[in-house]
N, C-alpha and C. Protein backbone atom coordinates (compact mmCIF):
# COMPACT_ATOMS: atom_id res chain seq x y z
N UNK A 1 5.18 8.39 -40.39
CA UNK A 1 6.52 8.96 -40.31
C UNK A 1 6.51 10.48 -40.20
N UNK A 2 5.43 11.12 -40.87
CA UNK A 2 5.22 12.91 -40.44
C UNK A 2 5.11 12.67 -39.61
N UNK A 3 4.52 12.07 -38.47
CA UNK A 3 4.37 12.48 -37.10
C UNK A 3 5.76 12.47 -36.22
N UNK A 4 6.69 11.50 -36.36
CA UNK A 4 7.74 11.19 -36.08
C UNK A 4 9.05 12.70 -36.08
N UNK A 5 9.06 12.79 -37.98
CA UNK A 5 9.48 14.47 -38.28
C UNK A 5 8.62 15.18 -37.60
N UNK A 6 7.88 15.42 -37.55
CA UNK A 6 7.45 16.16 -36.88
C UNK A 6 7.84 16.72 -34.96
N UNK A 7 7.87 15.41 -34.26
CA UNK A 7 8.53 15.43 -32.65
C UNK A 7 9.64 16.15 -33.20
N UNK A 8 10.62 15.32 -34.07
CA UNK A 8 11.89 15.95 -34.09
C UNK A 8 12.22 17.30 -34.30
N UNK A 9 11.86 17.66 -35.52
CA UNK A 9 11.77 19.20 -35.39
C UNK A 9 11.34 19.95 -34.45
N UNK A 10 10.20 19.57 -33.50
CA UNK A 10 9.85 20.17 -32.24
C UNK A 10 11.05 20.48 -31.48
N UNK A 11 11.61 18.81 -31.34
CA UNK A 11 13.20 19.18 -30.73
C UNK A 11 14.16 20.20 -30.50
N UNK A 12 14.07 20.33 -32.00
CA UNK A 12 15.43 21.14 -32.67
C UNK A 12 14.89 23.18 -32.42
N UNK A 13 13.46 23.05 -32.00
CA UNK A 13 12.78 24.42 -31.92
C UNK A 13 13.12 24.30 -30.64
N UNK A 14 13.13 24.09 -29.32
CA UNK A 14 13.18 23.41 -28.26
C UNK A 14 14.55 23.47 -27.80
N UNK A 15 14.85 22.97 -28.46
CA UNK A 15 16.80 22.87 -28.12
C UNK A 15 16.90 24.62 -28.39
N UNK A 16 16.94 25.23 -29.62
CA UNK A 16 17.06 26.59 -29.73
C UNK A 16 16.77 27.54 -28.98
N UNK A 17 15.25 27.80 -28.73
CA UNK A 17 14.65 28.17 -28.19
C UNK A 17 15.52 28.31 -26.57
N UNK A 18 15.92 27.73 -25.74
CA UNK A 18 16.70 27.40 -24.63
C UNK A 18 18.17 28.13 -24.71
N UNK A 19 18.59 27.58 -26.03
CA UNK A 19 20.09 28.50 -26.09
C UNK A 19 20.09 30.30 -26.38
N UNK A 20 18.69 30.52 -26.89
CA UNK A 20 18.52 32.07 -27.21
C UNK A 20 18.11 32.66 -25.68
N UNK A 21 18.25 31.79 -24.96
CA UNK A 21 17.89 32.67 -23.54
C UNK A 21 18.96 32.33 -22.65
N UNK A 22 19.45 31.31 -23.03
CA UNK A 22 20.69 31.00 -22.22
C UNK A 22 21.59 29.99 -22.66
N UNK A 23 22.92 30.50 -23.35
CA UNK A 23 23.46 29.63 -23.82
C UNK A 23 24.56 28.69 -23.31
N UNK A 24 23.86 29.27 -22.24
CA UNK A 24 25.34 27.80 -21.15
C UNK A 24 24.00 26.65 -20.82
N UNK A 25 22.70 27.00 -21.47
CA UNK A 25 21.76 26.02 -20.89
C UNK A 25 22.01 24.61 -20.64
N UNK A 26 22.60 23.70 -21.63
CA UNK A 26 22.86 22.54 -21.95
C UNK A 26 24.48 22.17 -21.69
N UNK A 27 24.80 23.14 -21.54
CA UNK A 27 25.76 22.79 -20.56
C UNK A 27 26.27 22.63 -18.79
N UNK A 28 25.31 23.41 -18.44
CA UNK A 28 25.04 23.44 -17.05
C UNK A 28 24.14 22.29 -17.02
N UNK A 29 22.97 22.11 -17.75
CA UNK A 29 22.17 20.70 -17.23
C UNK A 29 22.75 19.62 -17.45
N UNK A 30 24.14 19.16 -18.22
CA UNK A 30 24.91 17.86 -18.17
C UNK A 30 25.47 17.63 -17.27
N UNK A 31 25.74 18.54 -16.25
CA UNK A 31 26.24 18.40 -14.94
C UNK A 31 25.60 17.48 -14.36
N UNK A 32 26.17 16.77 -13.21
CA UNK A 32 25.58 16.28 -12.59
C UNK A 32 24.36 16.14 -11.92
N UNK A 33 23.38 15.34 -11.88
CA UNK A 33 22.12 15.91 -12.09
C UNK A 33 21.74 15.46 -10.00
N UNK A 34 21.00 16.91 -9.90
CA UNK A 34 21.09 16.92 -8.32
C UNK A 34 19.29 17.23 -7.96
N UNK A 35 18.34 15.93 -8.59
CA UNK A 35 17.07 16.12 -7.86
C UNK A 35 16.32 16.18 -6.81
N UNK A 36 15.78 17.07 -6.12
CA UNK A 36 14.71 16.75 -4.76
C UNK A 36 14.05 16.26 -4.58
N UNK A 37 13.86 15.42 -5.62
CA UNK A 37 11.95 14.38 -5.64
C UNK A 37 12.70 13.39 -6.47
N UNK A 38 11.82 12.08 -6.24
CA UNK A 38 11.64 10.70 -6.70
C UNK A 38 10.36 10.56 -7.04
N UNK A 39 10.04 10.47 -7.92
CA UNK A 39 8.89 10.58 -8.22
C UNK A 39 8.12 9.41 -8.75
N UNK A 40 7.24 8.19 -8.11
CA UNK A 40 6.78 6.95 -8.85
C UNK A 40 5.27 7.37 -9.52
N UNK A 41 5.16 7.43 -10.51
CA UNK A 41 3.88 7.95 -11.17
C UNK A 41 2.94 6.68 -12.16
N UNK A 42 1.90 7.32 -12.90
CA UNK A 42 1.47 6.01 -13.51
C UNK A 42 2.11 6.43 -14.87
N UNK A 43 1.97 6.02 -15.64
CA UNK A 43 2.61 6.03 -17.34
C UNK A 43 1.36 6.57 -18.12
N UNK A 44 0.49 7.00 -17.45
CA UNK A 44 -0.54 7.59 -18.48
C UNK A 44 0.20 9.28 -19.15
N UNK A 45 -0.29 9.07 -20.19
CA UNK A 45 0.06 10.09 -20.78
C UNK A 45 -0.11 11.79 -20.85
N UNK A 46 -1.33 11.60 -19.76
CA UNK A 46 -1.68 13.15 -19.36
C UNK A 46 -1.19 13.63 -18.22
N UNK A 47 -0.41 12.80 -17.74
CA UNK A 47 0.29 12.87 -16.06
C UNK A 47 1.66 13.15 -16.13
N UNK A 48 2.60 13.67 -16.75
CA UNK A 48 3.81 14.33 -16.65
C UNK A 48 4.48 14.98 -15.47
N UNK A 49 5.44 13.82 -14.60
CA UNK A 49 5.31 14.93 -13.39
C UNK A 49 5.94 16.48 -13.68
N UNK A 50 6.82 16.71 -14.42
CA UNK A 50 7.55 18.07 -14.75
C UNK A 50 6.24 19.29 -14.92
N UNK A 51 5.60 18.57 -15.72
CA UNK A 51 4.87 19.65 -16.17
C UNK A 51 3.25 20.11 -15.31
N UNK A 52 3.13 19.03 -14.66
CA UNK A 52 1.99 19.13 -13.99
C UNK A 52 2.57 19.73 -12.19
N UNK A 53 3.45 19.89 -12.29
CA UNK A 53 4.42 20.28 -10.72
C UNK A 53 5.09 21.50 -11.21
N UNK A 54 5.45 22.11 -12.39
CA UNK A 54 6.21 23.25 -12.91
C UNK A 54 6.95 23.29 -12.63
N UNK A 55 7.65 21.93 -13.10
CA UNK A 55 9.03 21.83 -12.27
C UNK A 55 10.07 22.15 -13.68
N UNK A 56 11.46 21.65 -13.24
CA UNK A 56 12.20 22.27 -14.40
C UNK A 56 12.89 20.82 -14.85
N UNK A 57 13.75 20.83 -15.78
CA UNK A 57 14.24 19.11 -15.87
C UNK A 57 15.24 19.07 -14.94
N UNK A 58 15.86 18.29 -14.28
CA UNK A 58 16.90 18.14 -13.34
C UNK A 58 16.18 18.01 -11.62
N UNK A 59 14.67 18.59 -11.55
CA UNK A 59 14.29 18.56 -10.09
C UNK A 59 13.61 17.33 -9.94
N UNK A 60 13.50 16.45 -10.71
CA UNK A 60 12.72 15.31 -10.80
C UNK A 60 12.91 14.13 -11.24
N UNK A 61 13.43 13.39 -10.53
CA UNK A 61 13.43 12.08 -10.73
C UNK A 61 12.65 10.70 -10.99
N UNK A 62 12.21 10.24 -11.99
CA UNK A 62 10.98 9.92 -12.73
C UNK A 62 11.19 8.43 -12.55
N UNK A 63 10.41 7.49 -11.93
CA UNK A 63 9.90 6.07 -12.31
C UNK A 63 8.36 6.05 -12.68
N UNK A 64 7.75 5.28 -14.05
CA UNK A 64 6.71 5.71 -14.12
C UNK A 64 6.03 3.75 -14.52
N UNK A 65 4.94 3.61 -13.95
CA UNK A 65 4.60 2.49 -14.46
C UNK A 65 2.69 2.63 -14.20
N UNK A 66 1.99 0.96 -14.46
CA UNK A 66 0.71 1.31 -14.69
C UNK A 66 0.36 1.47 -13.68
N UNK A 67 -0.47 2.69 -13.34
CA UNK A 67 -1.09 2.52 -11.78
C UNK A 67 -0.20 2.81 -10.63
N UNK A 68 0.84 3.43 -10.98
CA UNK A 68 1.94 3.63 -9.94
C UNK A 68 2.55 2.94 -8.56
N UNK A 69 2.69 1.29 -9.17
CA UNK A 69 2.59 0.49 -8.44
C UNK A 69 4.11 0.69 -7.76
N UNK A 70 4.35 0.24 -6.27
CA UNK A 70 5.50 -0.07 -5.88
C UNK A 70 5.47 -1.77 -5.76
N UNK A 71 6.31 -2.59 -6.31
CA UNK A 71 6.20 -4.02 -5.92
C UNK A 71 7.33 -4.53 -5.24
N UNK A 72 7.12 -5.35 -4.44
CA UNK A 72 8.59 -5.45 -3.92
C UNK A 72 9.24 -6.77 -4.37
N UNK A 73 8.60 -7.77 -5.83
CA UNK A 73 9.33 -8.38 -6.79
C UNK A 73 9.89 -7.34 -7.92
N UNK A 74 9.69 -6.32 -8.15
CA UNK A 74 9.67 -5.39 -9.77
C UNK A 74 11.15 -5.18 -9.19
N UNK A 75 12.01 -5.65 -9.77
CA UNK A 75 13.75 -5.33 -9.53
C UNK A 75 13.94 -4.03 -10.31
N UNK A 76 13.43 -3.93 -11.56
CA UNK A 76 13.36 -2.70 -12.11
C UNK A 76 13.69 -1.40 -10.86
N UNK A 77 12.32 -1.74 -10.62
CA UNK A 77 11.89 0.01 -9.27
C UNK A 77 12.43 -0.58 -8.38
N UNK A 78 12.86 -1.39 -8.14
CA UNK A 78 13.56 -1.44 -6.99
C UNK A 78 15.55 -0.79 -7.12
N UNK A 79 15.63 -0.88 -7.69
CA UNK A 79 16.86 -0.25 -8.56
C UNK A 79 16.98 1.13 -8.79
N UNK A 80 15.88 1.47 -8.99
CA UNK A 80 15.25 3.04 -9.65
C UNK A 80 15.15 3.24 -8.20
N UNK A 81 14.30 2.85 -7.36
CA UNK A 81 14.40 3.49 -5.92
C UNK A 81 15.83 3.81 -5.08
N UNK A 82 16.69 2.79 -5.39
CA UNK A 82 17.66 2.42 -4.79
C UNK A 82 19.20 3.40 -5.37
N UNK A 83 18.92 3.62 -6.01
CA UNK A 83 19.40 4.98 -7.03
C UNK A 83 19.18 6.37 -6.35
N UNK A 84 18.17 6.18 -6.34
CA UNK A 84 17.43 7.17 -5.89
C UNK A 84 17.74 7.94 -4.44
N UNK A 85 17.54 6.96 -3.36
CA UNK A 85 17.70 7.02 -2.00
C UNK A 85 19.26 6.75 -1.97
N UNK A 86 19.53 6.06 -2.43
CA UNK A 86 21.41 5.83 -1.48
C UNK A 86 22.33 6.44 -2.53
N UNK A 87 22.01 6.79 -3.92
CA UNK A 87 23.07 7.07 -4.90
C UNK A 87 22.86 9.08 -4.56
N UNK A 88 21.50 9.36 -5.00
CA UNK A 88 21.02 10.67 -5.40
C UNK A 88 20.83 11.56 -4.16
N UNK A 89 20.14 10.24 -2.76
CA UNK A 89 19.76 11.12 -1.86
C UNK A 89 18.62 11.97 -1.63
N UNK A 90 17.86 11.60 -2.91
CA UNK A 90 16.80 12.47 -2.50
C UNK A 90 15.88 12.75 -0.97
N UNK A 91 15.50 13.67 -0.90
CA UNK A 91 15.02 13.83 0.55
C UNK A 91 13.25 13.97 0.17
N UNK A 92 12.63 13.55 -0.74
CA UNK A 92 11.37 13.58 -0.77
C UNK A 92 11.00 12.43 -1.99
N UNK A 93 10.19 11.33 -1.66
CA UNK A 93 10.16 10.27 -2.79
C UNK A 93 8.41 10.30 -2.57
N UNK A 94 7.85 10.71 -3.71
CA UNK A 94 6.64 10.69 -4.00
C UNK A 94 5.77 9.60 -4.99
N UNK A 95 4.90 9.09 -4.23
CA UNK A 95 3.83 8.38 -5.15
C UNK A 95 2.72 9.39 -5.45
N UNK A 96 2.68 9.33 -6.93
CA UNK A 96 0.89 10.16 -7.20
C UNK A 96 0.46 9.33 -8.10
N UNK A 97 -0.98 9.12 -7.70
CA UNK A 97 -2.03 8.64 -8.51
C UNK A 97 -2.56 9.59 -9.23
N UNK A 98 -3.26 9.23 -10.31
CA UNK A 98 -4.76 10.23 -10.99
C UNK A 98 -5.91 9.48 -10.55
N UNK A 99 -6.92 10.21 -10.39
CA UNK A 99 -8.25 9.95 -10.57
C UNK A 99 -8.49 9.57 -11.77
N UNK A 100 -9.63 8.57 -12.28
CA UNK A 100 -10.02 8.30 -13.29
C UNK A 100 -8.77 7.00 -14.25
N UNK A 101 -8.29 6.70 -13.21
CA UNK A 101 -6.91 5.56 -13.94
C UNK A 101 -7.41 4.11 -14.30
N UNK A 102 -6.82 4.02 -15.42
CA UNK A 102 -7.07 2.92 -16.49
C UNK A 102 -6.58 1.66 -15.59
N UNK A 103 -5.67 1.93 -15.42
CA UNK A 103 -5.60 0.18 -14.26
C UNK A 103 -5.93 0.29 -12.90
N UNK A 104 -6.23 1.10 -12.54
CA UNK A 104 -7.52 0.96 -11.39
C UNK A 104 -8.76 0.26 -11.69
N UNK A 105 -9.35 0.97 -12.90
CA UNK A 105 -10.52 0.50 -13.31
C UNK A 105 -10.22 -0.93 -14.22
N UNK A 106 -9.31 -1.34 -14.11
CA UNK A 106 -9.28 -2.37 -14.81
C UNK A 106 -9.43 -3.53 -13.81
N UNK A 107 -8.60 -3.34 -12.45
CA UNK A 107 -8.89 -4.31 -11.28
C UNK A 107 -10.50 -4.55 -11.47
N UNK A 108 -10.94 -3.57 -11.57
CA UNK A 108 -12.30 -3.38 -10.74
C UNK A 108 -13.59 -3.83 -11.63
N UNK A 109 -12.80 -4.30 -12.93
CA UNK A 109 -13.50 -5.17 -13.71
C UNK A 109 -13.33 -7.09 -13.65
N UNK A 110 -13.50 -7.46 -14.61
CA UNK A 110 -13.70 -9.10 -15.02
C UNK A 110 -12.71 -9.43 -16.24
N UNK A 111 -12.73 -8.17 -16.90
CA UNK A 111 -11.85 -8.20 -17.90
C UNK A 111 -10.82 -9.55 -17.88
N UNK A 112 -10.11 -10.12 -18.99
CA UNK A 112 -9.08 -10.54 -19.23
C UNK A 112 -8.38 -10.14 -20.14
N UNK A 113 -7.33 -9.10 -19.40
CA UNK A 113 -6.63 -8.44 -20.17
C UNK A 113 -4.83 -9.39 -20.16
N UNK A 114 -4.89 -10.12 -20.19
CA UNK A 114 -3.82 -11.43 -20.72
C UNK A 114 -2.65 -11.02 -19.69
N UNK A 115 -1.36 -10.79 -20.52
CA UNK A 115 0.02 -10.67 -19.45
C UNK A 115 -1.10 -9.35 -18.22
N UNK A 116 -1.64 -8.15 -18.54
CA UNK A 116 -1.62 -6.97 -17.77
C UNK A 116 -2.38 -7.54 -16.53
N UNK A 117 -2.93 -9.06 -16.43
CA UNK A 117 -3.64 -9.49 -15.53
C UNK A 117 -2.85 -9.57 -13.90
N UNK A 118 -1.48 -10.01 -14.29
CA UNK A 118 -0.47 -10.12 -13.64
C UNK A 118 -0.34 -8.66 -12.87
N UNK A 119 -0.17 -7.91 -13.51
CA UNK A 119 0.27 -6.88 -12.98
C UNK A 119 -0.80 -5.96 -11.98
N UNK A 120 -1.78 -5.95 -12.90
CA UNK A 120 -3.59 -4.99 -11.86
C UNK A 120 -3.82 -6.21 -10.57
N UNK A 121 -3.24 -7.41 -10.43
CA UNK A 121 -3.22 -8.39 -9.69
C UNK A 121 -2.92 -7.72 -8.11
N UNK A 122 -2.45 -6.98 -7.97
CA UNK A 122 -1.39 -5.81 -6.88
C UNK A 122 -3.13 -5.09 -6.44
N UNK A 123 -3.45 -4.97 -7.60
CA UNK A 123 -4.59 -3.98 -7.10
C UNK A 123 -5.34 -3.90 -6.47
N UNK A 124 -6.23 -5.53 -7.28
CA UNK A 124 -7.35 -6.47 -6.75
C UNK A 124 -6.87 -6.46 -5.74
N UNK A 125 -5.98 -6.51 -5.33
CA UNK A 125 -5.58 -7.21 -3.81
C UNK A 125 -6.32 -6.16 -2.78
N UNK A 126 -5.77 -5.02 -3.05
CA UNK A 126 -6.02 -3.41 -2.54
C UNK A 126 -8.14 -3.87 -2.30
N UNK A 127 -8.45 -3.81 -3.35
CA UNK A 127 -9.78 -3.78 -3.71
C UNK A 127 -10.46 -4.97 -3.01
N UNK A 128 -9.93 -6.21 -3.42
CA UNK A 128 -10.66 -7.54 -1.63
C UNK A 128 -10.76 -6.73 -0.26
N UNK A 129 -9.24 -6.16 0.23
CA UNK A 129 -9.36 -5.77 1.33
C UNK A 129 -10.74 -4.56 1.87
N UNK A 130 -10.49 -3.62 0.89
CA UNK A 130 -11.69 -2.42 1.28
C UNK A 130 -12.91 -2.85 0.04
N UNK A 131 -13.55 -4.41 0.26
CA UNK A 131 -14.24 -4.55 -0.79
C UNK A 131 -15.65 -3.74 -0.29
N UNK A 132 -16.46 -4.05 0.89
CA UNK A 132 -17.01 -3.57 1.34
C UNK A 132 -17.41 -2.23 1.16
N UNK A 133 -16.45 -1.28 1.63
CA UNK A 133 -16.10 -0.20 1.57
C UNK A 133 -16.68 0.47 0.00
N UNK A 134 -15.84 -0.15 -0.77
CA UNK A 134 -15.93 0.64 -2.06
C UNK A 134 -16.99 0.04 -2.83
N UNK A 135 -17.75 -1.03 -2.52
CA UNK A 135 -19.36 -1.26 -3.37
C UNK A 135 -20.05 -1.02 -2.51
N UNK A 136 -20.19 -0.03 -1.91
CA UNK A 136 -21.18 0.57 -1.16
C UNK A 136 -20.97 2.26 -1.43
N UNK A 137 -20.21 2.24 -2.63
CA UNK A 137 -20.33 3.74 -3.76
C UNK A 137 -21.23 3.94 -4.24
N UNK A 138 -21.84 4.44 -4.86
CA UNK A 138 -22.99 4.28 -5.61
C UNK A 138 -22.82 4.05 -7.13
N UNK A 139 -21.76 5.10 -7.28
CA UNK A 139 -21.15 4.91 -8.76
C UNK A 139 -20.16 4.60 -9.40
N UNK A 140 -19.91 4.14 -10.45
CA UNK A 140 -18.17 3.38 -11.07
C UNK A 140 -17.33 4.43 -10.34
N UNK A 141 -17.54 5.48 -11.10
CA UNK A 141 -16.46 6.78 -10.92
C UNK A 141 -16.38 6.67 -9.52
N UNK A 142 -16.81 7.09 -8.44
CA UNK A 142 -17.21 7.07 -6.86
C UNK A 142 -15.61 5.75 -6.59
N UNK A 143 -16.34 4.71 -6.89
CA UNK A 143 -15.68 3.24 -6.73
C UNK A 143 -14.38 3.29 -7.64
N UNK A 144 -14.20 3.65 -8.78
CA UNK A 144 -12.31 4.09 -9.30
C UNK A 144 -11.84 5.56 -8.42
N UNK A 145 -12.13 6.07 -8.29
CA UNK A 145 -11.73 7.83 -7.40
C UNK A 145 -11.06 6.72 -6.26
N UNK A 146 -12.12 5.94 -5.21
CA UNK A 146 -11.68 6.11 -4.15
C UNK A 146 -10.63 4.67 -3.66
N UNK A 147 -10.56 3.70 -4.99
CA UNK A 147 -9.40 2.75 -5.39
C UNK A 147 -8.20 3.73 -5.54
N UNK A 148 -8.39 4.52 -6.44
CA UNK A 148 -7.36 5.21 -6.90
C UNK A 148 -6.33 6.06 -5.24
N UNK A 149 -7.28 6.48 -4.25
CA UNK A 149 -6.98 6.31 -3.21
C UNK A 149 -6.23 5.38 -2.30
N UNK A 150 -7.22 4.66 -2.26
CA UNK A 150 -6.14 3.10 -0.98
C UNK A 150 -5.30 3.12 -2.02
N UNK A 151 -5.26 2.79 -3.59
CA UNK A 151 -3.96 2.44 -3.73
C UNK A 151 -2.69 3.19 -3.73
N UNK A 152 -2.80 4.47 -3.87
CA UNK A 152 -1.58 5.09 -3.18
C UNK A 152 -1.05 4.88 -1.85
N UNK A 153 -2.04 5.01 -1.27
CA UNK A 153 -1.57 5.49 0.23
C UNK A 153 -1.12 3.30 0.81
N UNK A 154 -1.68 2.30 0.03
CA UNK A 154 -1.04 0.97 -0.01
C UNK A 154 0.39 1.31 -0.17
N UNK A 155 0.93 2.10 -1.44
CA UNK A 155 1.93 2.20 -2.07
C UNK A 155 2.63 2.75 -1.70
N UNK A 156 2.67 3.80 -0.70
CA UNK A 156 3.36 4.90 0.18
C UNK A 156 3.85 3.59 1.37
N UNK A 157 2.92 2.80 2.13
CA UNK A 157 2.98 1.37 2.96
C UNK A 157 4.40 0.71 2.43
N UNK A 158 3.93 0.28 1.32
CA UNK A 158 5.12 -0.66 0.41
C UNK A 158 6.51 0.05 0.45
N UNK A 159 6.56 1.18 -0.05
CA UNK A 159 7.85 1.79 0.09
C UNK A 159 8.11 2.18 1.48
N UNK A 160 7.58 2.64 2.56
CA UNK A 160 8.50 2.18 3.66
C UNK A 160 8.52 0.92 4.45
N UNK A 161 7.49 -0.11 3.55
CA UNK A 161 8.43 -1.39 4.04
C UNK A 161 9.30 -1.78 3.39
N UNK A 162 10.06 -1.50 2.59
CA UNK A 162 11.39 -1.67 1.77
C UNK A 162 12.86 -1.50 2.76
N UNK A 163 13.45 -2.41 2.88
CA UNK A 163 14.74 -2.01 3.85
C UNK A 163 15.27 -0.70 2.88
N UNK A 164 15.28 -0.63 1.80
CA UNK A 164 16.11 0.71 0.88
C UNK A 164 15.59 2.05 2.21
N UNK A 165 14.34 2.26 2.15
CA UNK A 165 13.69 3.42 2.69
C UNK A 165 13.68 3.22 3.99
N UNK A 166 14.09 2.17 4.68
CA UNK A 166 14.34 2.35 6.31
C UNK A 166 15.95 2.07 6.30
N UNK A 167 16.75 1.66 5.47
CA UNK A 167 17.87 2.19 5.33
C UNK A 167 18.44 3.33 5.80
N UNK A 168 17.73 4.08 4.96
CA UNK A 168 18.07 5.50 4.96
C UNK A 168 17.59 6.00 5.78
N UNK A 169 16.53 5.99 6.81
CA UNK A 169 16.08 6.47 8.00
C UNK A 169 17.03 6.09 8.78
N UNK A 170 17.53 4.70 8.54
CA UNK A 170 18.00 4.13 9.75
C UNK A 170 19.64 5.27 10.36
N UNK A 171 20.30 5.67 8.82
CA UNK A 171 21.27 6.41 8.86
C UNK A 171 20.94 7.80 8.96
N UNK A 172 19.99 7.73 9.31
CA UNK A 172 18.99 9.45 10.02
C UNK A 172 19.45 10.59 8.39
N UNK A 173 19.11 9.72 7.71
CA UNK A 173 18.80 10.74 6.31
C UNK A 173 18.10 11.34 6.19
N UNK A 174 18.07 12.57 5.83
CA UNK A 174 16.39 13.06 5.82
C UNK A 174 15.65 12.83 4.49
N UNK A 175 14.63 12.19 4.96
CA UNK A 175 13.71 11.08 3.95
C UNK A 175 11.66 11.38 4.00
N UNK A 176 11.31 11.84 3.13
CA UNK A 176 9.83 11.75 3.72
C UNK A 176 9.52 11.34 2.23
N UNK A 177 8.60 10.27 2.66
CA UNK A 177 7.34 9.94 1.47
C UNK A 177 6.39 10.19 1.51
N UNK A 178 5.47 10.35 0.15
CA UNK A 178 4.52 11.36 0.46
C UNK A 178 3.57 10.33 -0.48
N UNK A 179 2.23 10.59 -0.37
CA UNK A 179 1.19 10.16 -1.38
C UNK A 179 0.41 11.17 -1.58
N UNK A 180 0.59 11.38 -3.22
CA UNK A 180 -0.90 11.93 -3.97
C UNK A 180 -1.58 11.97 -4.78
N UNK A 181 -2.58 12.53 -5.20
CA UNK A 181 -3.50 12.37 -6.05
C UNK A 181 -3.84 12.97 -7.34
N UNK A 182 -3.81 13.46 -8.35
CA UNK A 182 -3.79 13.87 -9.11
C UNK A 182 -5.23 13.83 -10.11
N UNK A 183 -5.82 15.30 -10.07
CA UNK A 183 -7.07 15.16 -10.33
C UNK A 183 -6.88 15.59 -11.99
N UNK A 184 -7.11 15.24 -12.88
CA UNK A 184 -7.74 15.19 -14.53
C UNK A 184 -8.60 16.73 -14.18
N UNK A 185 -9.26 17.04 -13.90
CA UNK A 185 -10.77 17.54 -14.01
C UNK A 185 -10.11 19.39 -13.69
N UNK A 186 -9.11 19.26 -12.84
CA UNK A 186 -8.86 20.44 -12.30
C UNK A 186 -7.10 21.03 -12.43
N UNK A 187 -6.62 19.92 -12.32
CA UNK A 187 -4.96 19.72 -12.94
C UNK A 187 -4.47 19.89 -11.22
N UNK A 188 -5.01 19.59 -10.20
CA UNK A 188 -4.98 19.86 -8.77
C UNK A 188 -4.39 18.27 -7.97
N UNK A 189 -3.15 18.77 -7.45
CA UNK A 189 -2.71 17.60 -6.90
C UNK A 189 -3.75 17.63 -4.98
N UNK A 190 -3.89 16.18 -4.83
CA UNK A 190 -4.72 15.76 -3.18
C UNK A 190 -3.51 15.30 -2.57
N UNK A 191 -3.14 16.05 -1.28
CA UNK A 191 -2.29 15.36 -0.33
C UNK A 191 -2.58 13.96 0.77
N UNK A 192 -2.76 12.43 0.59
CA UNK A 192 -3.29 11.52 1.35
C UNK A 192 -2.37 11.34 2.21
N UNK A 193 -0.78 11.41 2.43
CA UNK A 193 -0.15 10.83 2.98
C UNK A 193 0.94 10.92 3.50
N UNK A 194 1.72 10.46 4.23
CA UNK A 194 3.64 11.21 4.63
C UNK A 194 3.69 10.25 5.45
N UNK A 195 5.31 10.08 5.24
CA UNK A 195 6.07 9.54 6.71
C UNK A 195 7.18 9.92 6.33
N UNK A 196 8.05 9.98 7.87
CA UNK A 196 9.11 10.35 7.52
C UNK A 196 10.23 9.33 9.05
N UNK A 197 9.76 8.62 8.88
CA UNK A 197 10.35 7.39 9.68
C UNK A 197 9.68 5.98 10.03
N UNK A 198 11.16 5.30 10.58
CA UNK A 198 10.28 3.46 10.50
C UNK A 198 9.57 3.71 11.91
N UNK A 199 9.48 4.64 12.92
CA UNK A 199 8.33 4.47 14.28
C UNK A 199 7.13 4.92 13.44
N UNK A 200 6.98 5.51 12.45
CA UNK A 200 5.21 5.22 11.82
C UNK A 200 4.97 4.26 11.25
N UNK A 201 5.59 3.29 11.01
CA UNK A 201 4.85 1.74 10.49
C UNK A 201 5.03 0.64 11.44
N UNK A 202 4.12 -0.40 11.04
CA UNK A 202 4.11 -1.71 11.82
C UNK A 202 5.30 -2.09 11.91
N UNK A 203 5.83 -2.54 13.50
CA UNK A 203 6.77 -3.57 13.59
C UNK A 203 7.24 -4.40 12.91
N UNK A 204 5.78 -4.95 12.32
CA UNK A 204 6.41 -6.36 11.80
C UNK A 204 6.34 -6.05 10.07
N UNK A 205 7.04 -4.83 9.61
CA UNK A 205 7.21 -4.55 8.57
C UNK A 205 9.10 -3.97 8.81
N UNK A 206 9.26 -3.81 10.16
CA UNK A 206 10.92 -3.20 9.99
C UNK A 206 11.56 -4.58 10.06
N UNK A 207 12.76 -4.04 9.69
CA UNK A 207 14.21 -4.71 9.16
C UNK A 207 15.16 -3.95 10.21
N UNK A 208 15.95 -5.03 10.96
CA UNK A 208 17.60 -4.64 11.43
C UNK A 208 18.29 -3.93 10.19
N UNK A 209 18.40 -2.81 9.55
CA UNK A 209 18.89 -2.39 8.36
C UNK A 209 20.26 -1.65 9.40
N UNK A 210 21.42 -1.61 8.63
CA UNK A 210 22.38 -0.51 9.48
C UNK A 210 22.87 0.28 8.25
């Protein structure tokens, strides 16, 4: 429970701290909140997009899950996307991975990790396809780094096969998704990826959307 008092009072330093420099602070940020990014991240705890982007609260729009999966059963993110693109408008919806990620490396084991099997299930999938590819790494790390790869740039795939995100192309929104990487070692984001319309993906991934 000290640890608990403890967040809170952080709070209350935090909250202050903000009004001694500007005391319309918390009142201007209840406004309507008007972000440039969508941001799908993993839920690890060293990956904060605000703070690892120096961003401010209000520029960032946060879905965060393991491995920064997009699924196109998860109604959740699909909601959170959909918010996002047709409510908010954002004009930039980003996937970032980290290097060194816990459910990457969890595909890439034998493990039976019970319900989470379900979910790194998305991954494996990623990992059959470029199986080749990635055991011909030499090393674990080598072989999670470059999972941690395809699976973004899979995930960047997934979201513009979503009618939500060719939706909004379709109504010539301005829309780009992006994939990246997020390195632990250096605090340095890797650019893998962009589109910014349905003529960069497969045919047989578009939708008549109007």
């Amino acid at each position: 429970m000290e640890k608990i008092r403890k967040i809170l009072l952080e709070n209350k330093a935090w909250a202050q701290s903000k009004v001694d420099i500007d005391e319309h602070y918390f009142t201007n940020m209840a406004q309507e909140q008007n972000p440039e990014y969508f941001w799908i991240g993993c839920s690890d705890s060293r990956v904060p997009a605000s703070e690892i982007t120096n961003s401010s609260p209000g520029d960032i729009f946060v879905h965060r899950n393991i491995a920064n999966l997009v699924v196109n059963t998860d109604l959740n993110f699909l909601s959170v996307l959909s918010f996002a693109v047709e409510h908010l408008k954002v004009p930039h919806v980003i996937v970032c991975g980290h290097y060194n990620c816990g459910g990457v490396k969890a595909a890439l084991s034998h493990n039976n990790l019970g319900l989470i099997n379900h979910w790194i299930q998305n991954i494996k999938d990623i990992y059959f396809t470029h199986k080749v590819e990635i055991e011909n790494l030499t090393s674990e790390k080598e072989q999670v780094n470059r999972l941690v790869e395809l699976n973004v740039v899979r995930q960047v795939h997934n979201l513009a096969h979503t009618s939500i995100i060719q939706g909004a192309w379709n109504k010539n929104q301005s829309l780009y998704i992006h994939g990246w990487v997020y390195d632990l070692n250096t605090g340095m984001i890797k650019e893998l990826i962009s589109f910014k319309s349905s003529s960069e993906i497969d045919s047989a991934f578009r939708y008549d959307v109007k």
